[in-house]
N, C-alpha and C. Protein backbone atom coordinates (compact mmCIF):
# COMPACT_ATOMS: atom_id res chain seq x y z
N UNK A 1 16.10 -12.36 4.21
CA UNK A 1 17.40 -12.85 3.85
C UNK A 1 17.96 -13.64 5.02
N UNK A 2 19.07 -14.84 4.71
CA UNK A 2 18.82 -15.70 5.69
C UNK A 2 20.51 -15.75 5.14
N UNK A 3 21.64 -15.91 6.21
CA UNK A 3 23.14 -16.29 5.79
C UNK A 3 22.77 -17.59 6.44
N UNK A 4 23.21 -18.74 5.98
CA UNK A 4 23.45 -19.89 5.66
C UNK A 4 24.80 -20.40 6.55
N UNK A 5 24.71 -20.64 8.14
CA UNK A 5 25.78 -20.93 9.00
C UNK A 5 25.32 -21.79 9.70
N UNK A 6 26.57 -23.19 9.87
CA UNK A 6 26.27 -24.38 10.46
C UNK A 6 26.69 -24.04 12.06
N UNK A 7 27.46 -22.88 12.76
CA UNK A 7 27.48 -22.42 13.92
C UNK A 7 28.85 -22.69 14.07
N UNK A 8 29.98 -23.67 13.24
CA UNK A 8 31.39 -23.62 13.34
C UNK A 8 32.02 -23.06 12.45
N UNK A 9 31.58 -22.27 11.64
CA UNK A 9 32.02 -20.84 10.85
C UNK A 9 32.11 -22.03 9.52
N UNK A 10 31.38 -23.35 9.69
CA UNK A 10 31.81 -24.08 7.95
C UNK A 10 30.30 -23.49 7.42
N UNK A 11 30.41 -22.76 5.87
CA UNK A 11 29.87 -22.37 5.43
C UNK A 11 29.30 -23.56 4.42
N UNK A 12 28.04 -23.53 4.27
CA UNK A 12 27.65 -24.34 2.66
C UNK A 12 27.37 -24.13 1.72
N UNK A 13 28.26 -24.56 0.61
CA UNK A 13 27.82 -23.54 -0.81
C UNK A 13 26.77 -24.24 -0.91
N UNK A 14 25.64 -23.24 -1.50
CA UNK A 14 24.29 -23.68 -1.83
C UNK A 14 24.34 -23.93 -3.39
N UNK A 15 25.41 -23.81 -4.39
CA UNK A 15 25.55 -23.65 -5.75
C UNK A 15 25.70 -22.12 -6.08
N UNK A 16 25.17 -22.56 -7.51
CA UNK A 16 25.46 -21.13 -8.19
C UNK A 16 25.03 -20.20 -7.92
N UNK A 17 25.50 -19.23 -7.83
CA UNK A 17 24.94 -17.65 -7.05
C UNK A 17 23.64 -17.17 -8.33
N UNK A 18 22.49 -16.90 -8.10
CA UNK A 18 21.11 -16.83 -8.90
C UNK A 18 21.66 -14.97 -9.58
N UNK A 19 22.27 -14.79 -9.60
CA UNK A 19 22.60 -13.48 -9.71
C UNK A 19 23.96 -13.94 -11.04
N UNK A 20 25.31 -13.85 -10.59
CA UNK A 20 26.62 -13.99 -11.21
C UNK A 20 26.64 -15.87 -11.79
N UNK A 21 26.28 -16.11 -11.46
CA UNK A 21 26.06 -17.69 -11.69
C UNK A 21 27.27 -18.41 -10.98
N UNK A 22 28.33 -17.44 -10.20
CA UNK A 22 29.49 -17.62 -9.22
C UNK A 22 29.63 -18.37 -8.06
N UNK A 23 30.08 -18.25 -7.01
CA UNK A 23 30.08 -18.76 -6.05
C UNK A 23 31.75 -18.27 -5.22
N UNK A 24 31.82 -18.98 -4.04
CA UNK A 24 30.64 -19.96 -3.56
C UNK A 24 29.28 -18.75 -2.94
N UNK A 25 28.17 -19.68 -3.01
CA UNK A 25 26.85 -18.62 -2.28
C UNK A 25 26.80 -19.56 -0.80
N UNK A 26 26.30 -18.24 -0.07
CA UNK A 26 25.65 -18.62 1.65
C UNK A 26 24.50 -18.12 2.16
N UNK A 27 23.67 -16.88 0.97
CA UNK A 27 22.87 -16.08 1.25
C UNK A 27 21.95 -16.69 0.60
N UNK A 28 20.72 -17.13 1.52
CA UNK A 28 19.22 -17.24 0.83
C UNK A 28 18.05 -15.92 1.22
N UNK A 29 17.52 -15.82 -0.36
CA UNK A 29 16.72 -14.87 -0.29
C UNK A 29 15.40 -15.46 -0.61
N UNK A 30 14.36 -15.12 0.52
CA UNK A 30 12.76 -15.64 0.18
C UNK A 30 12.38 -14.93 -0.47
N UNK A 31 11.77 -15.37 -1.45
CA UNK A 31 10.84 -14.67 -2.11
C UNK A 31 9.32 -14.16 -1.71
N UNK A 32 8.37 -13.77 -2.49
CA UNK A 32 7.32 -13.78 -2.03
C UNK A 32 6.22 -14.10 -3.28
N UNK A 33 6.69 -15.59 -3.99
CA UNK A 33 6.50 -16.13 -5.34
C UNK A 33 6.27 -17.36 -4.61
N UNK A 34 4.96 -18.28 -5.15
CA UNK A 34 5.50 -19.53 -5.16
C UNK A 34 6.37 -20.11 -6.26
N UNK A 35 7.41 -20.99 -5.45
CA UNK A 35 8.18 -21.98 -6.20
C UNK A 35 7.56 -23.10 -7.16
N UNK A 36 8.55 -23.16 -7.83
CA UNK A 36 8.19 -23.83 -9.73
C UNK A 36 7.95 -25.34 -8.63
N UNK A 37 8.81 -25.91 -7.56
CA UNK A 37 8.12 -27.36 -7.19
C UNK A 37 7.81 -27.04 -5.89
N UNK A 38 6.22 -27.61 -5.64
CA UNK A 38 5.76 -27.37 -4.61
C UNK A 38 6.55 -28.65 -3.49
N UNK A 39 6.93 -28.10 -2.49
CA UNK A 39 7.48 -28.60 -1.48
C UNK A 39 8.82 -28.55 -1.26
N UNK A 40 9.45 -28.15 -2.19
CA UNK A 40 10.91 -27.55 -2.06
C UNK A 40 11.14 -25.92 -2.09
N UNK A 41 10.47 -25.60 -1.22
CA UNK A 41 10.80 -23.87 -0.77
C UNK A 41 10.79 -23.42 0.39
N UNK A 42 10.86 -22.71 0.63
CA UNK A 42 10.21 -21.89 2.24
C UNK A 42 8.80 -21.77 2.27
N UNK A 43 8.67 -22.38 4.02
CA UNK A 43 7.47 -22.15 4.81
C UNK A 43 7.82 -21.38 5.80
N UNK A 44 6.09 -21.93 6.85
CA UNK A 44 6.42 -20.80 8.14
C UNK A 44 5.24 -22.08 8.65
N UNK A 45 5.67 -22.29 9.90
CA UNK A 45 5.28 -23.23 10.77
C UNK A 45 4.38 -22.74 11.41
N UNK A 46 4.37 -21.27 11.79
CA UNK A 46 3.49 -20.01 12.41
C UNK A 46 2.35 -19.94 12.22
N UNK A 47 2.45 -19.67 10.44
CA UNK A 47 1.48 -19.25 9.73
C UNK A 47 0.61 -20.43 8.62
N UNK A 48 1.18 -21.69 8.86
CA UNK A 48 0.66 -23.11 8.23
C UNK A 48 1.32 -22.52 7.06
N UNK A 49 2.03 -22.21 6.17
CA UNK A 49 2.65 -21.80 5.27
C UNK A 49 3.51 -23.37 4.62
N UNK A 50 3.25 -23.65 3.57
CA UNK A 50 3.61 -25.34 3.06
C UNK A 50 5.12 -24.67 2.67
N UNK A 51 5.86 -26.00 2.41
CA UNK A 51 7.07 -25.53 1.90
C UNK A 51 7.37 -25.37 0.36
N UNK A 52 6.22 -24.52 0.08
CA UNK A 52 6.23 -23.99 -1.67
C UNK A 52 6.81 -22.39 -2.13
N UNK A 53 7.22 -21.59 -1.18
CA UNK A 53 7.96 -20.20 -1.67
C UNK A 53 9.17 -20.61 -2.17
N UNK A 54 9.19 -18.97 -2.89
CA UNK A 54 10.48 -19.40 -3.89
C UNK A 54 11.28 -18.88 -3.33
N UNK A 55 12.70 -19.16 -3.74
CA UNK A 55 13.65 -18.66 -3.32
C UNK A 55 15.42 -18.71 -4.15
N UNK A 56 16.28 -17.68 -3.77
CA UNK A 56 17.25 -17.75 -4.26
C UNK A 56 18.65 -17.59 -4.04
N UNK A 57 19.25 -18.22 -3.97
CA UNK A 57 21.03 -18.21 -3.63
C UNK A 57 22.32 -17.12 -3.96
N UNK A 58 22.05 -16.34 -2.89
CA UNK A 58 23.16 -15.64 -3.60
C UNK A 58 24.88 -15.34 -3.25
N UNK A 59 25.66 -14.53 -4.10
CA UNK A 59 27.65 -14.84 -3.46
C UNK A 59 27.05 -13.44 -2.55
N UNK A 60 28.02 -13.23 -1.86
CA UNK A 60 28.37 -12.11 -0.83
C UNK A 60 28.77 -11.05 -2.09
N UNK A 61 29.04 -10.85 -2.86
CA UNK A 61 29.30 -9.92 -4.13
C UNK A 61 28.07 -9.21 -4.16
N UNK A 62 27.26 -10.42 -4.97
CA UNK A 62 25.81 -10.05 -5.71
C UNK A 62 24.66 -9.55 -4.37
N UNK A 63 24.99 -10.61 -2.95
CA UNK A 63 23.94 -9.75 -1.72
C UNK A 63 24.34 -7.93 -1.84
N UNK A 64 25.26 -7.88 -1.72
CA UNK A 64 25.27 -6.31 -1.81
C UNK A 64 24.87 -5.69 -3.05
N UNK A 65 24.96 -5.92 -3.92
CA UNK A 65 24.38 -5.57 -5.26
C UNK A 65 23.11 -5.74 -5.25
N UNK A 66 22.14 -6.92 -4.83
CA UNK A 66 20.47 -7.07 -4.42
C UNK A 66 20.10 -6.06 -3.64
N UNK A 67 20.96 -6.20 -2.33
CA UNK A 67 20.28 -5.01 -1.24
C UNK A 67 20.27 -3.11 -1.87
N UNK A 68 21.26 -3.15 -3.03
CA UNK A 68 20.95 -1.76 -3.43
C UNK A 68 20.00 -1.73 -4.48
N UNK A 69 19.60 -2.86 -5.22
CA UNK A 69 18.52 -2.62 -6.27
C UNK A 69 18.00 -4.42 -6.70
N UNK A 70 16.95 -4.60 -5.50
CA UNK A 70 16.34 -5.75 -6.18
C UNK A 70 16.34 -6.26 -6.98
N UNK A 71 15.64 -5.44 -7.88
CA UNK A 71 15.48 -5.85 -9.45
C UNK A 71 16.16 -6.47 -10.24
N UNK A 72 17.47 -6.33 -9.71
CA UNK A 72 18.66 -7.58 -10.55
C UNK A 72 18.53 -8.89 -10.43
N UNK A 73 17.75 -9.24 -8.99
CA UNK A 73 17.85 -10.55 -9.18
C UNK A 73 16.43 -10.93 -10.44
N UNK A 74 16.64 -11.73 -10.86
CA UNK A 74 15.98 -12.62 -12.21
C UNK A 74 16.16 -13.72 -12.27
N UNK A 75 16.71 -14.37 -11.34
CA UNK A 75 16.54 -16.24 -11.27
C UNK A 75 16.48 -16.53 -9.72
N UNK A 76 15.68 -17.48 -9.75
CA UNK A 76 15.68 -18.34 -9.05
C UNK A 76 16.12 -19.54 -8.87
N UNK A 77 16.00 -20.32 -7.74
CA UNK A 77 15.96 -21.62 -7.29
C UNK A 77 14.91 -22.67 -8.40
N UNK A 78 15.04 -23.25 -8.72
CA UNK A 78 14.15 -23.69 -9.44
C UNK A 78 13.33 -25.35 -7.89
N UNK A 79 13.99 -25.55 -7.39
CA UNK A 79 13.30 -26.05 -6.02
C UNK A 79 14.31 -26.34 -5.55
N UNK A 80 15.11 -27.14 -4.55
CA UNK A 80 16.14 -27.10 -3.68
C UNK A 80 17.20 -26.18 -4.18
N UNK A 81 18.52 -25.64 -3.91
CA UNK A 81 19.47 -25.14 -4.57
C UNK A 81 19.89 -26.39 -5.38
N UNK A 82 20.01 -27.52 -4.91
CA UNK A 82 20.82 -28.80 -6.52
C UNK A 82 19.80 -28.97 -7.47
N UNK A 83 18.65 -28.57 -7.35
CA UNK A 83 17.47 -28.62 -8.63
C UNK A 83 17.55 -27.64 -9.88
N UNK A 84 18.71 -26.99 -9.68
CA UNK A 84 18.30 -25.77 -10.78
C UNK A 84 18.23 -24.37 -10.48
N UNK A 85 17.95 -23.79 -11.52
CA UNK A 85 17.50 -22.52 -11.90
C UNK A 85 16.72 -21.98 -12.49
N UNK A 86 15.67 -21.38 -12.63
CA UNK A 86 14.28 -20.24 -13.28
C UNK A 86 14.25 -19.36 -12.97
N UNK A 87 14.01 -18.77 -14.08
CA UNK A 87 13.30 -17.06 -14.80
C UNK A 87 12.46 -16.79 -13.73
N UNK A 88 12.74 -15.80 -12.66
CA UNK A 88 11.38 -15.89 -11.91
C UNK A 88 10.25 -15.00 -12.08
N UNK A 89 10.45 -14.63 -13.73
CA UNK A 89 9.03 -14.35 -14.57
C UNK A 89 8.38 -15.76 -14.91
N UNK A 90 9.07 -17.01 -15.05
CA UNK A 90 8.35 -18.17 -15.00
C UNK A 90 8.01 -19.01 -13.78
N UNK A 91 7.85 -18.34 -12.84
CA UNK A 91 7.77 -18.74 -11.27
C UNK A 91 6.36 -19.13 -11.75
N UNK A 92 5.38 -19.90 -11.05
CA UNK A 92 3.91 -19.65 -10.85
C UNK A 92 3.46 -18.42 -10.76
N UNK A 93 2.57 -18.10 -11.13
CA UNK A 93 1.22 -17.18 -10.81
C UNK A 93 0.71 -17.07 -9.24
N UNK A 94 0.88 -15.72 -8.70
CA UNK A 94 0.47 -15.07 -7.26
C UNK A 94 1.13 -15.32 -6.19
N UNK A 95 0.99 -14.20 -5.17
CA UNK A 95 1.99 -14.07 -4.10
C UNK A 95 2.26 -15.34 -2.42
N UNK A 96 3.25 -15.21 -2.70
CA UNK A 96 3.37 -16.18 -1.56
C UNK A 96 3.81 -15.76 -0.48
N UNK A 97 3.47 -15.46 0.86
CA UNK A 97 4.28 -14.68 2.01
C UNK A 97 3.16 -15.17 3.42
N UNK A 98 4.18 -14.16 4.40
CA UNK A 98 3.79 -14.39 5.76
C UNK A 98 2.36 -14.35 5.65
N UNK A 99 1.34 -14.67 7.03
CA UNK A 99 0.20 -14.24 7.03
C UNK A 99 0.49 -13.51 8.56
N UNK A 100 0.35 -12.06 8.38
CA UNK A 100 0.80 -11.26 9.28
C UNK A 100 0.44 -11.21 10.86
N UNK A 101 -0.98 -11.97 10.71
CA UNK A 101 -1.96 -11.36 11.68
C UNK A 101 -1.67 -12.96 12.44
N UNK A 102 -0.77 -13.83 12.07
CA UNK A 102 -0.92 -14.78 12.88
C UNK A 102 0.88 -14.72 13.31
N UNK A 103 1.44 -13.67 12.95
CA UNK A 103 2.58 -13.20 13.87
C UNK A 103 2.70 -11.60 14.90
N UNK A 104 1.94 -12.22 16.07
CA UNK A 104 2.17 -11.01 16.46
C UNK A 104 3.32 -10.13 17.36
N UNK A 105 4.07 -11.63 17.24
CA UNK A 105 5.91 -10.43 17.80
C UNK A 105 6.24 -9.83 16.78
N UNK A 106 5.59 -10.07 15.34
CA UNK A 106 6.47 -9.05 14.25
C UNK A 106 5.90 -8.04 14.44
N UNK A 107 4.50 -7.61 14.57
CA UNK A 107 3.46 -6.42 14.31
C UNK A 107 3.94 -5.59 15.54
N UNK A 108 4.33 -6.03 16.91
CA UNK A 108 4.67 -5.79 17.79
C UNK A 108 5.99 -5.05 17.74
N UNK A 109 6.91 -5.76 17.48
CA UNK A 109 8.22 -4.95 17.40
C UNK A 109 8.25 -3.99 15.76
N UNK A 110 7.19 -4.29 15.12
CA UNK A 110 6.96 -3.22 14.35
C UNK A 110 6.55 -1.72 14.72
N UNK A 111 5.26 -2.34 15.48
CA UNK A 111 4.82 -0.76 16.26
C UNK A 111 5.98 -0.12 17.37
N UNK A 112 7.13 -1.11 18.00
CA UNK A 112 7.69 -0.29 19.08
C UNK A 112 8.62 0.50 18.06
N UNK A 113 9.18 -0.26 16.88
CA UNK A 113 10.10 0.62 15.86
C UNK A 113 9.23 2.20 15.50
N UNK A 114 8.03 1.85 15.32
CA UNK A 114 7.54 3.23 14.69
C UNK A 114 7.77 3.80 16.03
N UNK A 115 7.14 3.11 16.95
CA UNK A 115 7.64 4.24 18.27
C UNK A 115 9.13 4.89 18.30
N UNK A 116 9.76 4.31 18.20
CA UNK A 116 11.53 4.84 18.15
C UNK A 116 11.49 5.81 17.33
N UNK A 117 10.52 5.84 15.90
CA UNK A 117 11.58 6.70 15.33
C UNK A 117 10.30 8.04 15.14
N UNK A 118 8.94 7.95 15.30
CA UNK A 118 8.25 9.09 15.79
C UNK A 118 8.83 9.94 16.36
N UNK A 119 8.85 11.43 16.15
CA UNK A 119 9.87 12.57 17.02
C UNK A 119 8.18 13.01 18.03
N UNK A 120 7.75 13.19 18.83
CA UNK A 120 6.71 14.04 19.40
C UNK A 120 6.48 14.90 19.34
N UNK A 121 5.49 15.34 19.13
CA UNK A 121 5.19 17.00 18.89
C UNK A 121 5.07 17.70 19.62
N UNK A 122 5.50 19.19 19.93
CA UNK A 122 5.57 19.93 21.06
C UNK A 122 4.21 20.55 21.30
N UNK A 123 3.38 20.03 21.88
CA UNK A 123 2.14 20.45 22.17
C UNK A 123 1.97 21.78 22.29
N UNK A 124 2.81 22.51 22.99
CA UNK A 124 3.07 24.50 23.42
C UNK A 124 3.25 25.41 22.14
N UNK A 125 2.29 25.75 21.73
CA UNK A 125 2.45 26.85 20.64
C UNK A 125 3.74 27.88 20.44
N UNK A 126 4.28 28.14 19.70
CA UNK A 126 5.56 28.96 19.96
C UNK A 126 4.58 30.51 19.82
N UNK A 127 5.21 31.17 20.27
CA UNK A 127 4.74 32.63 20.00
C UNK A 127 5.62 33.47 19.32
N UNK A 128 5.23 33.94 18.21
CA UNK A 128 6.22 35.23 17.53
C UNK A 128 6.35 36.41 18.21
């Protein structure tokens, strides 16, 4: 999820919120779909990733409503936010996402997180 800030607090509506069909939206959500037009989606420069993922616009309402149950969202971007909207049961066929192994500050600050939240085990047997 990505908030949508030009760095002087002017926000840009991206259009209709893919959720309420409302607005204004500032929240883009990647998918992990390719997008209905190839070259109007999210890449990754990292990972040679083209700019074909899908993606979708949402109000500050409906982000909190996504983050408690995905599953609501059901439309997409159909390719830029001014291109539209799709069913993203009519997205293309198969997954579109990172390629992990060619980011390794994510895998990295992944493993120090598992480190954080591992408790250690007390090696010393308790005795009854």
């Amino acid at each position: 999820m990505a908030r949508i800030d030009d760095g002087n607090g002017d926000l840009p509506d991206l259009g209709p919120c893919c959720m309420c069909e409302g607005g204004p939206t500032h929240n883009l959500i990647m998918l992990s779909q390719r997008g209905a037009i190839p070259g109007h989606g999210w890449g990754c420069v990292v990972c040679d990733l083209p700019l074909d993922g899908a993606y979708a616009v949402l109000c500050e309402a409906c982000i909190i409503r996504w983050q408690q149950d995905n599953s609501l969202l059901t439309i997409a971007c159909r390719g830029w936010p001014g291109e539209g909207r799709i069913p993203i049961a009519e997205l293309p066929a198969g997954a579109f996402d990172h390629d992990m192994s060619k980011h390794p500050e994510e895998a990295a600050r992944a493993y120090k997180m598992r480190q954080e939240i591992e408790v250690p085990q007390d090696p010393t047997p308790t005795v009854n």
